[in-house]
PDB file of N, CA and C in Angstrom:
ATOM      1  N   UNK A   1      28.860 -52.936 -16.490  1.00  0.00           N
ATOM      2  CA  UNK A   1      30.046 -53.725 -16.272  1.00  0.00           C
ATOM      3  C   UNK A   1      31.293 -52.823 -16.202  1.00  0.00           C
ATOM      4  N   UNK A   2      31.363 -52.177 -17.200  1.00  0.00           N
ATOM      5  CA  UNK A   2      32.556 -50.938 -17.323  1.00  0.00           C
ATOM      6  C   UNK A   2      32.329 -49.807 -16.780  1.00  0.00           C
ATOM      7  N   UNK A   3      31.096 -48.892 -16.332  1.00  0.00           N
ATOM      8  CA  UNK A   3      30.836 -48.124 -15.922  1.00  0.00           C
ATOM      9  C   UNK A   3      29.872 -48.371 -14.873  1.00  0.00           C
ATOM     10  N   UNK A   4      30.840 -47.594 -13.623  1.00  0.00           N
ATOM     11  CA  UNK A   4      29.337 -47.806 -12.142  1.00  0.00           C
ATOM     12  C   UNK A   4      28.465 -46.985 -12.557  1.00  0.00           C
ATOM     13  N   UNK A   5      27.620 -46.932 -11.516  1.00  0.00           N
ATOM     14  CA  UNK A   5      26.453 -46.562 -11.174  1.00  0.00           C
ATOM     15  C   UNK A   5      26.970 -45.045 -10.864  1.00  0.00           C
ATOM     16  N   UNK A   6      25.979 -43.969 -11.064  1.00  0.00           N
ATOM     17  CA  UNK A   6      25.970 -42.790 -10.850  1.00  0.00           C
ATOM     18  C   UNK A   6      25.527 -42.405  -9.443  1.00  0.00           C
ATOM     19  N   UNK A   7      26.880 -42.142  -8.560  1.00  0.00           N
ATOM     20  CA  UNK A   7      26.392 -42.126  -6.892  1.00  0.00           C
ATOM     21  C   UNK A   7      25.015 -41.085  -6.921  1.00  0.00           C
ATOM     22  N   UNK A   8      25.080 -40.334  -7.362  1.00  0.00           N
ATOM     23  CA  UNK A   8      23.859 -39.160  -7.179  1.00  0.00           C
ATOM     24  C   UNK A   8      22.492 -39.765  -7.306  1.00  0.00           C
ATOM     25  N   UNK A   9      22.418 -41.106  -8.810  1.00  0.00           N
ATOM     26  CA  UNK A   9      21.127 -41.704  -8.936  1.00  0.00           C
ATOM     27  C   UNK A   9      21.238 -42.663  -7.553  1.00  0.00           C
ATOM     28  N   UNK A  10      21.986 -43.481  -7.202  1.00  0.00           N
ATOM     29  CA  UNK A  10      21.817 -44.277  -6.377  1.00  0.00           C
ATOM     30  C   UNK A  10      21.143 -43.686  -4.994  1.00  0.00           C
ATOM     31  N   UNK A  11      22.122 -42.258  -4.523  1.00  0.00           N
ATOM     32  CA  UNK A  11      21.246 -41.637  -4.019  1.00  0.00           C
ATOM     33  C   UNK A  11      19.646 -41.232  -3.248  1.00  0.00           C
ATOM     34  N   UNK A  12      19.541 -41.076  -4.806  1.00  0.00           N
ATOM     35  CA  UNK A  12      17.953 -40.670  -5.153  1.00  0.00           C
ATOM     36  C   UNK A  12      17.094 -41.944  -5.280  1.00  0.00           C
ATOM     37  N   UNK A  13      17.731 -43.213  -5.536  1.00  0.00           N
ATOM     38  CA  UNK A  13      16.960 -44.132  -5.125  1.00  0.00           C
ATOM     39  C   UNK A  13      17.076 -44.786  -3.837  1.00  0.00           C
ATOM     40  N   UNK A  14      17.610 -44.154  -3.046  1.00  0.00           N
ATOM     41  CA  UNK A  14      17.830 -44.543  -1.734  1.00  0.00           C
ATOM     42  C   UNK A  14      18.506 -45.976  -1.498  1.00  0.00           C
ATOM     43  N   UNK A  15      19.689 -45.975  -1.961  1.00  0.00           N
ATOM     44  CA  UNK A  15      20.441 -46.975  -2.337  1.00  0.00           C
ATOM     45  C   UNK A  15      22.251 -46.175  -1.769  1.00  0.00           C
ATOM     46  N   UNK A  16      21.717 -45.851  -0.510  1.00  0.00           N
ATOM     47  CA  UNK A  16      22.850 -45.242   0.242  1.00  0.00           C
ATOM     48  C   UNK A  16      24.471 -46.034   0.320  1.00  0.00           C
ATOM     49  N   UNK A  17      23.907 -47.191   0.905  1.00  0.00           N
ATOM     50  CA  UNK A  17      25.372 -48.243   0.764  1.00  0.00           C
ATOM     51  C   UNK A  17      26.164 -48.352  -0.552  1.00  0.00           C
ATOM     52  N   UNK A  18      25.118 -48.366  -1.854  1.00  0.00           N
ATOM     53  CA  UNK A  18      26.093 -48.366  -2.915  1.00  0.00           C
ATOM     54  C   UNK A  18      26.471 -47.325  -3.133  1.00  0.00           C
ATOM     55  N   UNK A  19      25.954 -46.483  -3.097  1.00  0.00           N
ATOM     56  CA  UNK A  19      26.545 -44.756  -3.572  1.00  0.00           C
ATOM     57  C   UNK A  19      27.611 -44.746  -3.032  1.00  0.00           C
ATOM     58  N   UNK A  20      27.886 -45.273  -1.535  1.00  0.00           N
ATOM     59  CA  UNK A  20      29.194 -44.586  -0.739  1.00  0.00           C
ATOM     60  C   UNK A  20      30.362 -45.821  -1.696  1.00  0.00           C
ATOM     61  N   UNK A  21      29.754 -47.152  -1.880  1.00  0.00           N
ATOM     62  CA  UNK A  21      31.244 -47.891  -2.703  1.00  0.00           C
ATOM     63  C   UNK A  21      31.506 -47.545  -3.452  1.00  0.00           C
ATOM     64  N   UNK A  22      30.380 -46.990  -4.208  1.00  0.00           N
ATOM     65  CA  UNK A  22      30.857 -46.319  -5.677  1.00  0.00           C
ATOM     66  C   UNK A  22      31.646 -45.431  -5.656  1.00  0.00           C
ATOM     67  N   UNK A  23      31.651 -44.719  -4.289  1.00  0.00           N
ATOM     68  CA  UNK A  23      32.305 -43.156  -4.085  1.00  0.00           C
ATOM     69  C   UNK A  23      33.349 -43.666  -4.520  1.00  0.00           C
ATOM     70  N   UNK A  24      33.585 -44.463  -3.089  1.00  0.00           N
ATOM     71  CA  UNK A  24      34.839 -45.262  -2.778  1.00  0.00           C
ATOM     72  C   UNK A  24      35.699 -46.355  -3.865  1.00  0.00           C
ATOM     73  N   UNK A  25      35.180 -46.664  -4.958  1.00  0.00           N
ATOM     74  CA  UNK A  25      35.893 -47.061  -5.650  1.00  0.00           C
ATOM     75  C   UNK A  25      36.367 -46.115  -6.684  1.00  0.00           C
ATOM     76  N   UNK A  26      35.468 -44.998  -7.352  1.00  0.00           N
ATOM     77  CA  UNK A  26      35.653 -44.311  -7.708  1.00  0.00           C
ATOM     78  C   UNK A  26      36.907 -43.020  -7.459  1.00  0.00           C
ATOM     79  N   UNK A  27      37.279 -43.067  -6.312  1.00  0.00           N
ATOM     80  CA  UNK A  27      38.098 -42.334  -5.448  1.00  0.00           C
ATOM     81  C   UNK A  27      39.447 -43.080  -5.459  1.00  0.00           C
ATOM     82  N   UNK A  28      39.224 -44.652  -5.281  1.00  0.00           N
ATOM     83  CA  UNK A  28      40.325 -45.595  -5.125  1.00  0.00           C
ATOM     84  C   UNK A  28      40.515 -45.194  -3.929  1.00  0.00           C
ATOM     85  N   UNK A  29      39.819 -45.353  -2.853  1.00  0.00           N
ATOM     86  CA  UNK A  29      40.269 -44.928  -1.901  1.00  0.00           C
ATOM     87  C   UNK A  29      39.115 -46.056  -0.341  1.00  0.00           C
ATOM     88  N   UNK A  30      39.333 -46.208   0.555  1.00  0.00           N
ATOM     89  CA  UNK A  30      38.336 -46.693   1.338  1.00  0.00           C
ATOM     90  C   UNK A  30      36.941 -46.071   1.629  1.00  0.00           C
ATOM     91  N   UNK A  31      36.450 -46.823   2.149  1.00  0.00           N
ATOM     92  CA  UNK A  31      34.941 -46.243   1.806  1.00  0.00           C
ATOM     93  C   UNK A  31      35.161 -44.833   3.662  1.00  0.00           C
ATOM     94  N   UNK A  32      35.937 -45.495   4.085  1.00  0.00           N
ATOM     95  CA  UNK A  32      35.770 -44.245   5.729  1.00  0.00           C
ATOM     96  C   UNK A  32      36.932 -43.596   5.638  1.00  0.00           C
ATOM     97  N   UNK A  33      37.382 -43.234   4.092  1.00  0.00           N
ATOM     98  CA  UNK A  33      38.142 -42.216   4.165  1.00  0.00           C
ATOM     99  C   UNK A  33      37.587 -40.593   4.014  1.00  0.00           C
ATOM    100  N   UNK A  34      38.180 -39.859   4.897  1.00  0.00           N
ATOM    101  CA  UNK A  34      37.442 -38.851   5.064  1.00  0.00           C
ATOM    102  C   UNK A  34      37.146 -38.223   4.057  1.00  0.00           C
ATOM    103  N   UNK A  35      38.034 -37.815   2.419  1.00  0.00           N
ATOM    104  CA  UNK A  35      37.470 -37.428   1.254  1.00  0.00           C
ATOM    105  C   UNK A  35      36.246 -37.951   0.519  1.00  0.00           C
ATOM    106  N   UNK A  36      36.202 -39.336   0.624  1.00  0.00           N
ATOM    107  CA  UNK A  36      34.895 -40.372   0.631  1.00  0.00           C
ATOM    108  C   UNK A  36      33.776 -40.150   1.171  1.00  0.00           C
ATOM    109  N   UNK A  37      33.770 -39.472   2.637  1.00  0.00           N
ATOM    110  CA  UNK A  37      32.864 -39.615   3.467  1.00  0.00           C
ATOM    111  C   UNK A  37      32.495 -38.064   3.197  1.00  0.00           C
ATOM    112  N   UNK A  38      32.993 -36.983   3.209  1.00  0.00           N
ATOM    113  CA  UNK A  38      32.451 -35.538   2.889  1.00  0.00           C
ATOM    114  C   UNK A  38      32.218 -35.724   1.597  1.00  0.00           C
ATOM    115  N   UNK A  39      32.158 -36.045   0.588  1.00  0.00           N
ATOM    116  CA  UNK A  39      31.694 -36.347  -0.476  1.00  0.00           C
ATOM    117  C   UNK A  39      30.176 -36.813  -0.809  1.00  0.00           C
ATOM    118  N   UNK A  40      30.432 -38.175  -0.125  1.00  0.00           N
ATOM    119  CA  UNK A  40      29.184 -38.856   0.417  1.00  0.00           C
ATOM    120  C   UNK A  40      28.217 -37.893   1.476  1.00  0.00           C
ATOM    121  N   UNK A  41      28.760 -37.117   2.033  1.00  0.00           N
ATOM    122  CA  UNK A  41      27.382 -36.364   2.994  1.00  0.00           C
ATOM    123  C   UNK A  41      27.619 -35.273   1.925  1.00  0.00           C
ATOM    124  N   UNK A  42      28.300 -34.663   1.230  1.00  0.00           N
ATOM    125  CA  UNK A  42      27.452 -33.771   0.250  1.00  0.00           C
ATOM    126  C   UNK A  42      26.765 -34.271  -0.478  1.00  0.00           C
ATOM    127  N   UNK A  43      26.504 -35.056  -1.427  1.00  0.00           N
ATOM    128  CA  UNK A  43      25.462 -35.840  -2.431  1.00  0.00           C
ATOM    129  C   UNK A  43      24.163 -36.049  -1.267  1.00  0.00           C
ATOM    130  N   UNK A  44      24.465 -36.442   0.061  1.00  0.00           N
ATOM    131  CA  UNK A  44      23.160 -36.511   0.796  1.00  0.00           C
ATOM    132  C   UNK A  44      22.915 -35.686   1.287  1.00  0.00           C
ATOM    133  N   UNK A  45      23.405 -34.210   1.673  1.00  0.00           N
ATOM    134  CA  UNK A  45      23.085 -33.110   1.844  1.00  0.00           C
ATOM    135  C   UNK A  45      22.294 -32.662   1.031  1.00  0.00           C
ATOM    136  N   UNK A  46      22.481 -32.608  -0.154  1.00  0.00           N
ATOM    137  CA  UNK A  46      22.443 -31.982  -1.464  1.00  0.00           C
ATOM    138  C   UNK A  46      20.592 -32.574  -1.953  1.00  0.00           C
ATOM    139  N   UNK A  47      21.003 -34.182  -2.052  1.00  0.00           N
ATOM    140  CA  UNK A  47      19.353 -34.956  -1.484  1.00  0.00           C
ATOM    141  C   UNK A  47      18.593 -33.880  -0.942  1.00  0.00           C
ATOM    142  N   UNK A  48      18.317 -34.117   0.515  1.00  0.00           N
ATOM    143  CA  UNK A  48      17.616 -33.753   1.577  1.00  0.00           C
ATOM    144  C   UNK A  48      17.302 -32.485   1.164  1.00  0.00           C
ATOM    145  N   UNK A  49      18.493 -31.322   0.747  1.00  0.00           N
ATOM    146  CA  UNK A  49      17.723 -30.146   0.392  1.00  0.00           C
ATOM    147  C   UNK A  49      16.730 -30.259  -0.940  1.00  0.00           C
ATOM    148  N   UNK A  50      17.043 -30.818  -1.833  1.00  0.00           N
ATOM    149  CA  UNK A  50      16.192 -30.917  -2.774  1.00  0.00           C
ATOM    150  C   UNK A  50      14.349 -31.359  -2.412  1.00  0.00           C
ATOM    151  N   UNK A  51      14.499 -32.269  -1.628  1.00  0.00           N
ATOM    152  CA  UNK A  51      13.859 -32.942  -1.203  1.00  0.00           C
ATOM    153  C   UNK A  51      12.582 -32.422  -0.465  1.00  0.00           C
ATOM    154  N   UNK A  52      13.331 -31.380   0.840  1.00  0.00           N
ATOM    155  CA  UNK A  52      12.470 -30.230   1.322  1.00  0.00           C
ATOM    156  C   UNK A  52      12.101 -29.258   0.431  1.00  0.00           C
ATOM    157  N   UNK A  53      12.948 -28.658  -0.231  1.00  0.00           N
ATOM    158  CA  UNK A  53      12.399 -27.603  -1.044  1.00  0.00           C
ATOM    159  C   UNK A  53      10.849 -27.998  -2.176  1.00  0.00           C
ATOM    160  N   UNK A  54      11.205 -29.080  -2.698  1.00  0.00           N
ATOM    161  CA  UNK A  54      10.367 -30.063  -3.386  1.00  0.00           C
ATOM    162  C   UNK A  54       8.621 -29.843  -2.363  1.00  0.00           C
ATOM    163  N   UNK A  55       9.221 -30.967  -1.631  1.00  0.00           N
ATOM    164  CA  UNK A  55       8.307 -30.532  -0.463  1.00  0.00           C
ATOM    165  C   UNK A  55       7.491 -29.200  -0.317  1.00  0.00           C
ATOM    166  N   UNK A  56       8.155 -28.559   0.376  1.00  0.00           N
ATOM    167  CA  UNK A  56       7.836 -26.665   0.847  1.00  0.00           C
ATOM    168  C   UNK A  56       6.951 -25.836  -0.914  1.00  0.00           C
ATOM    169  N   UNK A  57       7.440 -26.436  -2.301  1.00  0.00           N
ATOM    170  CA  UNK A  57       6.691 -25.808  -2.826  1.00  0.00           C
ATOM    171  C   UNK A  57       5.774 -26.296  -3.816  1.00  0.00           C
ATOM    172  N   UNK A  58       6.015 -27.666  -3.741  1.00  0.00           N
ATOM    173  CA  UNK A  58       5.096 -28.299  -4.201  1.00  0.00           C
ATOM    174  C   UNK A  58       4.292 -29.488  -2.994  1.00  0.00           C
ATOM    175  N   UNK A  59       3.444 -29.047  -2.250  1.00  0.00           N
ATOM    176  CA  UNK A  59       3.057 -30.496  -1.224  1.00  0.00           C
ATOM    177  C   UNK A  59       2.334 -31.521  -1.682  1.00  0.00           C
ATOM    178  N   UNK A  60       1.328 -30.751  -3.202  1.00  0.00           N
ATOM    179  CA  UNK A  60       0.592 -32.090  -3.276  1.00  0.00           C
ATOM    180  C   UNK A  60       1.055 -32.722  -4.442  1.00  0.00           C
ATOM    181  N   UNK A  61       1.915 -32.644  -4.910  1.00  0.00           N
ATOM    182  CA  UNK A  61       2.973 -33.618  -5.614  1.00  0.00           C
ATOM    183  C   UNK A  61       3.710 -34.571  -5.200  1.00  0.00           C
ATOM    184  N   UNK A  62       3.441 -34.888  -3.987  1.00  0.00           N
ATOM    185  CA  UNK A  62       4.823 -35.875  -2.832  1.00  0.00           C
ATOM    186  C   UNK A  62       4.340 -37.111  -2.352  1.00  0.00           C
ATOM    187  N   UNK A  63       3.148 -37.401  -3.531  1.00  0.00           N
ATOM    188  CA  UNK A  63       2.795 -39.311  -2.722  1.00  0.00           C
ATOM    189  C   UNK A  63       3.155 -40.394  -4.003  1.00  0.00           C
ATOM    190  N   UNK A  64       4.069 -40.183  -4.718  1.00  0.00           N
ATOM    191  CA  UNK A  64       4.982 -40.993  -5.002  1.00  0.00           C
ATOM    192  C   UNK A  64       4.470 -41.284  -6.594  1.00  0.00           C
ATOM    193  N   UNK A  65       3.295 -41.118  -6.960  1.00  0.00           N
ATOM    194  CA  UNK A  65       2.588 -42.003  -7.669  1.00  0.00           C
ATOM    195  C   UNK A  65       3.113 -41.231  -9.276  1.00  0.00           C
ATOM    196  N   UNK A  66       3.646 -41.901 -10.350  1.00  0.00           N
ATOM    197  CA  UNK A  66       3.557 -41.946 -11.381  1.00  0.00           C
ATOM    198  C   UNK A  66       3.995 -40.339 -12.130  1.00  0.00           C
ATOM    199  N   UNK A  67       1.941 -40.215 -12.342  1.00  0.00           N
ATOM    200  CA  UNK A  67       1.679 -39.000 -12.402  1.00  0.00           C
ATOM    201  C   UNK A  67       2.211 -37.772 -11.606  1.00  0.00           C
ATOM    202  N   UNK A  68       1.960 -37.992 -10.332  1.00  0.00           N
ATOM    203  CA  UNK A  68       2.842 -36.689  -9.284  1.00  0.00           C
ATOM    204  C   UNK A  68       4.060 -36.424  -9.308  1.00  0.00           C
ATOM    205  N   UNK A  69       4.935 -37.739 -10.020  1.00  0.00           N
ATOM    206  CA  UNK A  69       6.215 -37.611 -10.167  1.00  0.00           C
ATOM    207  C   UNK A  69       6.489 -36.511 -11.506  1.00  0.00           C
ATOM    208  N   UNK A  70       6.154 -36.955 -12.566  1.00  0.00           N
ATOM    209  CA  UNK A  70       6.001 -36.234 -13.771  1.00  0.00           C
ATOM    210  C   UNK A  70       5.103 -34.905 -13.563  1.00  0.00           C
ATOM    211  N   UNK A  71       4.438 -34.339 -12.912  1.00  0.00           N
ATOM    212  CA  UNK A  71       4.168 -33.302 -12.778  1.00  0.00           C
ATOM    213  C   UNK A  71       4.916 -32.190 -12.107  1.00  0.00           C
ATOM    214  N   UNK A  72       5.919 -33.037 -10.871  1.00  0.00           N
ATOM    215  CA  UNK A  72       6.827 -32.090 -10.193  1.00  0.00           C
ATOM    216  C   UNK A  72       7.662 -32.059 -11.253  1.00  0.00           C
ATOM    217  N   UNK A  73       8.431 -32.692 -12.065  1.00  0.00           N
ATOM    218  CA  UNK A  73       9.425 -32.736 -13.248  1.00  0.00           C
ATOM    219  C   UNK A  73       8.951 -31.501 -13.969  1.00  0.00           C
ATOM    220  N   UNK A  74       7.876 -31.358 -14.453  1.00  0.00           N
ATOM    221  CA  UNK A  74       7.257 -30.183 -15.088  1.00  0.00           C
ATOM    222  C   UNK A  74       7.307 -29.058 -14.492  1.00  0.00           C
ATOM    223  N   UNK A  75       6.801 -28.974 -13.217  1.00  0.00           N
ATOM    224  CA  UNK A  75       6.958 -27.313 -12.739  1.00  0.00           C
ATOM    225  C   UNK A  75       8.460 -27.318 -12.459  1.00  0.00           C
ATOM    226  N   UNK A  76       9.078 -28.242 -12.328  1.00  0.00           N
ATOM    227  CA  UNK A  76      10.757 -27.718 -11.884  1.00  0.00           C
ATOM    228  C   UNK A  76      11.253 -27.456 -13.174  1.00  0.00           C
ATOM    229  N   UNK A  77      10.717 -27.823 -14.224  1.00  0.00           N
ATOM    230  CA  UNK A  77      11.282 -26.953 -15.833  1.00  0.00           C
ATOM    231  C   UNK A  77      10.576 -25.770 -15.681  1.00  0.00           C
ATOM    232  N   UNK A  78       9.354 -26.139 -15.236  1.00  0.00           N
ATOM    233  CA  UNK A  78       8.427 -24.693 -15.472  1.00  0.00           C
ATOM    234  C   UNK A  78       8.710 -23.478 -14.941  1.00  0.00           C
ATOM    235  N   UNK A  79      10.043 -23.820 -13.715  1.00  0.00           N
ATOM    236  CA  UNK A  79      10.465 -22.590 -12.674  1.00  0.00           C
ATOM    237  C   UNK A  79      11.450 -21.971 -13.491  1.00  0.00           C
ATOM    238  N   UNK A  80      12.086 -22.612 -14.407  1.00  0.00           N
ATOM    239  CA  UNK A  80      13.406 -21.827 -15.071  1.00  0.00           C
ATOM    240  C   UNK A  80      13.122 -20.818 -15.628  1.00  0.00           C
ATOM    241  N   UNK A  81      11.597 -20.983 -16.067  1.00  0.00           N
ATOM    242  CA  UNK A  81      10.882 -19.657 -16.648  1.00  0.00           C
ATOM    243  C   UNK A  81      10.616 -18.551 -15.809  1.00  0.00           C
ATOM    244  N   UNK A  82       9.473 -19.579 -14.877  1.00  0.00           N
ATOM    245  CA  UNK A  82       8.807 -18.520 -13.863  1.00  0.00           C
ATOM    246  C   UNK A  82       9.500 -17.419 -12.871  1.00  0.00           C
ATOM    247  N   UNK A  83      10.512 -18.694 -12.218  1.00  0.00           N
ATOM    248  CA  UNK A  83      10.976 -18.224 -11.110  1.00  0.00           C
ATOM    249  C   UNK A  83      11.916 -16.745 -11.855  1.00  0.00           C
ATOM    250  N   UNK A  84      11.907 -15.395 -11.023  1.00  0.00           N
ATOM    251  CA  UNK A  84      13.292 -14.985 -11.872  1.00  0.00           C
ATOM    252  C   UNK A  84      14.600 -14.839 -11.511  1.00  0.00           C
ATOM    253  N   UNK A  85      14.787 -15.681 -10.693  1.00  0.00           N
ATOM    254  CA  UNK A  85      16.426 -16.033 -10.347  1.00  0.00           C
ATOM    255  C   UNK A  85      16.819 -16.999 -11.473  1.00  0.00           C
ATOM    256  N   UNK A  86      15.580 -17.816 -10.823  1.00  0.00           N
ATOM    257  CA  UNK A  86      16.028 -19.145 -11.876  1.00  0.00           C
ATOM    258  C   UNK A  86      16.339 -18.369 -13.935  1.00  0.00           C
ATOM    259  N   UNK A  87      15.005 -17.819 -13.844  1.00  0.00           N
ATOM    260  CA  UNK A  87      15.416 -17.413 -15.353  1.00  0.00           C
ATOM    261  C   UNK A  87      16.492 -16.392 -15.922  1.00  0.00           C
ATOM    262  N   UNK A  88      17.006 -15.590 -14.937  1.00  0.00           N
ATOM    263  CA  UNK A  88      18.282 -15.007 -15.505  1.00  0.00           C
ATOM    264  C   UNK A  88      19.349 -15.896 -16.024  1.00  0.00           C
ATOM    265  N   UNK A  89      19.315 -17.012 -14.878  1.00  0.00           N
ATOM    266  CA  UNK A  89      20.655 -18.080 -14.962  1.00  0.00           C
ATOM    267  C   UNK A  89      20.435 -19.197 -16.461  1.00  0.00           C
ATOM    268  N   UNK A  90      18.908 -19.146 -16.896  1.00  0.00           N
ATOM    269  CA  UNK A  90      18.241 -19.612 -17.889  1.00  0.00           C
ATOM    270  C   UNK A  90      18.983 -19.092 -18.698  1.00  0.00           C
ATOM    271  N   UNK A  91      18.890 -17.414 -18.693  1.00  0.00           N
ATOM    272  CA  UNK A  91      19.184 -16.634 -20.143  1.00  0.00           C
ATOM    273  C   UNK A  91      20.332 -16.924 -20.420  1.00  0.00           C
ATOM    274  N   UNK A  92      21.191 -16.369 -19.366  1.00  0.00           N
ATOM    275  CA  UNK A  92      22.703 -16.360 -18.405  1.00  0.00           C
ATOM    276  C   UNK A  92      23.566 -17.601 -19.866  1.00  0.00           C
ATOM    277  N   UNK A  93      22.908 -18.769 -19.519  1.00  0.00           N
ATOM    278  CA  UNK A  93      23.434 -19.609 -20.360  1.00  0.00           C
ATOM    279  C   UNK A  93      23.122 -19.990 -21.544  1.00  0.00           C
ATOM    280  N   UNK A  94      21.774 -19.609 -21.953  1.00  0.00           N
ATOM    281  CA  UNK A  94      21.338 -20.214 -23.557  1.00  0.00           C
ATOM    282  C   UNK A  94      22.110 -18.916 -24.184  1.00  0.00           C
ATOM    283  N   UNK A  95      22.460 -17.493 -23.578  1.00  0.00           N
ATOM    284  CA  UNK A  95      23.363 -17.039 -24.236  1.00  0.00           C
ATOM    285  C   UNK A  95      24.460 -16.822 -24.686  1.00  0.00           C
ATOM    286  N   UNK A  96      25.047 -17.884 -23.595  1.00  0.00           N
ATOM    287  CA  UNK A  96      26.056 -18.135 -23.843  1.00  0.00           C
ATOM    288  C   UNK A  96      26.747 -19.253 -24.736  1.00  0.00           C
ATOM    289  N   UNK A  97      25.833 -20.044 -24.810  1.00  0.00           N
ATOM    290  CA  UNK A  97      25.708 -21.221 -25.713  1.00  0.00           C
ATOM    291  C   UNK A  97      25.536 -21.070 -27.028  1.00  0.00           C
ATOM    292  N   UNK A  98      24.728 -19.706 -27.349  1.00  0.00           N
ATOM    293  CA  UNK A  98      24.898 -19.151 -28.435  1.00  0.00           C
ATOM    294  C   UNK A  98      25.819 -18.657 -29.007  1.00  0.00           C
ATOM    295  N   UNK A  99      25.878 -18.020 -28.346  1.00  0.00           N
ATOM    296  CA  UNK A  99      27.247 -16.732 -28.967  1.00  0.00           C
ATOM    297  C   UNK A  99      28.006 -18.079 -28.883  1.00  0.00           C
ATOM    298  N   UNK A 100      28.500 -18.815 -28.178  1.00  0.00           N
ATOM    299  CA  UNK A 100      29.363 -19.995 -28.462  1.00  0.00           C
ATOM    300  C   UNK A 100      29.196 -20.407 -29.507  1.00  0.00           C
ATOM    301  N   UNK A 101      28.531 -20.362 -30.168  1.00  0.00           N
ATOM    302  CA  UNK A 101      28.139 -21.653 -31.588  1.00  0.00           C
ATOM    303  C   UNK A 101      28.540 -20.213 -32.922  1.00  0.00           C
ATOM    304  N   UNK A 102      28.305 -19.026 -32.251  1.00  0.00           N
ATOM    305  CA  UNK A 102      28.634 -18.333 -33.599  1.00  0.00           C
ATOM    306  C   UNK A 102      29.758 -18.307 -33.609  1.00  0.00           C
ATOM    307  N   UNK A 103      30.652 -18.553 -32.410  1.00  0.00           N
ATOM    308  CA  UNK A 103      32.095 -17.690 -32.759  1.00  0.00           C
ATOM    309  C   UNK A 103      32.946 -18.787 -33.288  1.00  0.00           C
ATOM    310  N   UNK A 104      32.416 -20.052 -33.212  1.00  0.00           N
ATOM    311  CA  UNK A 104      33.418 -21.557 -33.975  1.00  0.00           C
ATOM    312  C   UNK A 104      33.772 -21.997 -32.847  1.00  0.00           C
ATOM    313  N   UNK A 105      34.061 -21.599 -31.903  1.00  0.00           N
ATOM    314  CA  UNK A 105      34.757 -22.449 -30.754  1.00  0.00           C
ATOM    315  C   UNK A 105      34.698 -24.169 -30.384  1.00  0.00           C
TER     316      UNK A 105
END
């Protein structure tokens, strides 16, 4: 009631029309205003790449079901480890989160 919907989930549930009102109310602004609308094609940009990549490295995870869902969830935690781009940016921040907590901040 007090809080919309999260355009990014709407998104991802393919619930395109509301994402863009939400933009758009969120913005206070019309829904074909151009800050609205590049907004809205980044969140669906942003989709689609996820989407392929998903795809490209996991294929037999992609028929929707339950289980396949929760298993891609797993290797995409499992990459923060594996991958080592991904895990520098891992370290990158749990160390920083640390040293944050010692210094009082």
């Amino acid at each position: 009631m007090f809080l919309p919907q999260s355009p990014r989930w709407l998104m991802d549930q393919g619930r395109d029309e509301e994402c863009l009102a939400v933009l758009a109310n969120l913005r206070r602004q019309p829904a074909d205003s151009p800050l609205v609308q590049i907004e809205y094609l980044e969140i669906k940009s942003q989709k689609v790449f996820e989407q392929r990549v998903s795809e490209h490295d996991h294929p037999n995870l992609q028929d929707g079901t339950a289980k396949s869902n929760f298993m891609l969830g797993v290797a995409q935690y499992k990459s923060l480890i594996t991958n080592r781009a991904n895990f520098k940016r891992t370290m990158v921040a749990v160390l920083t989160m640390t040293f944050q907590q010692w210094t009082g901040e």
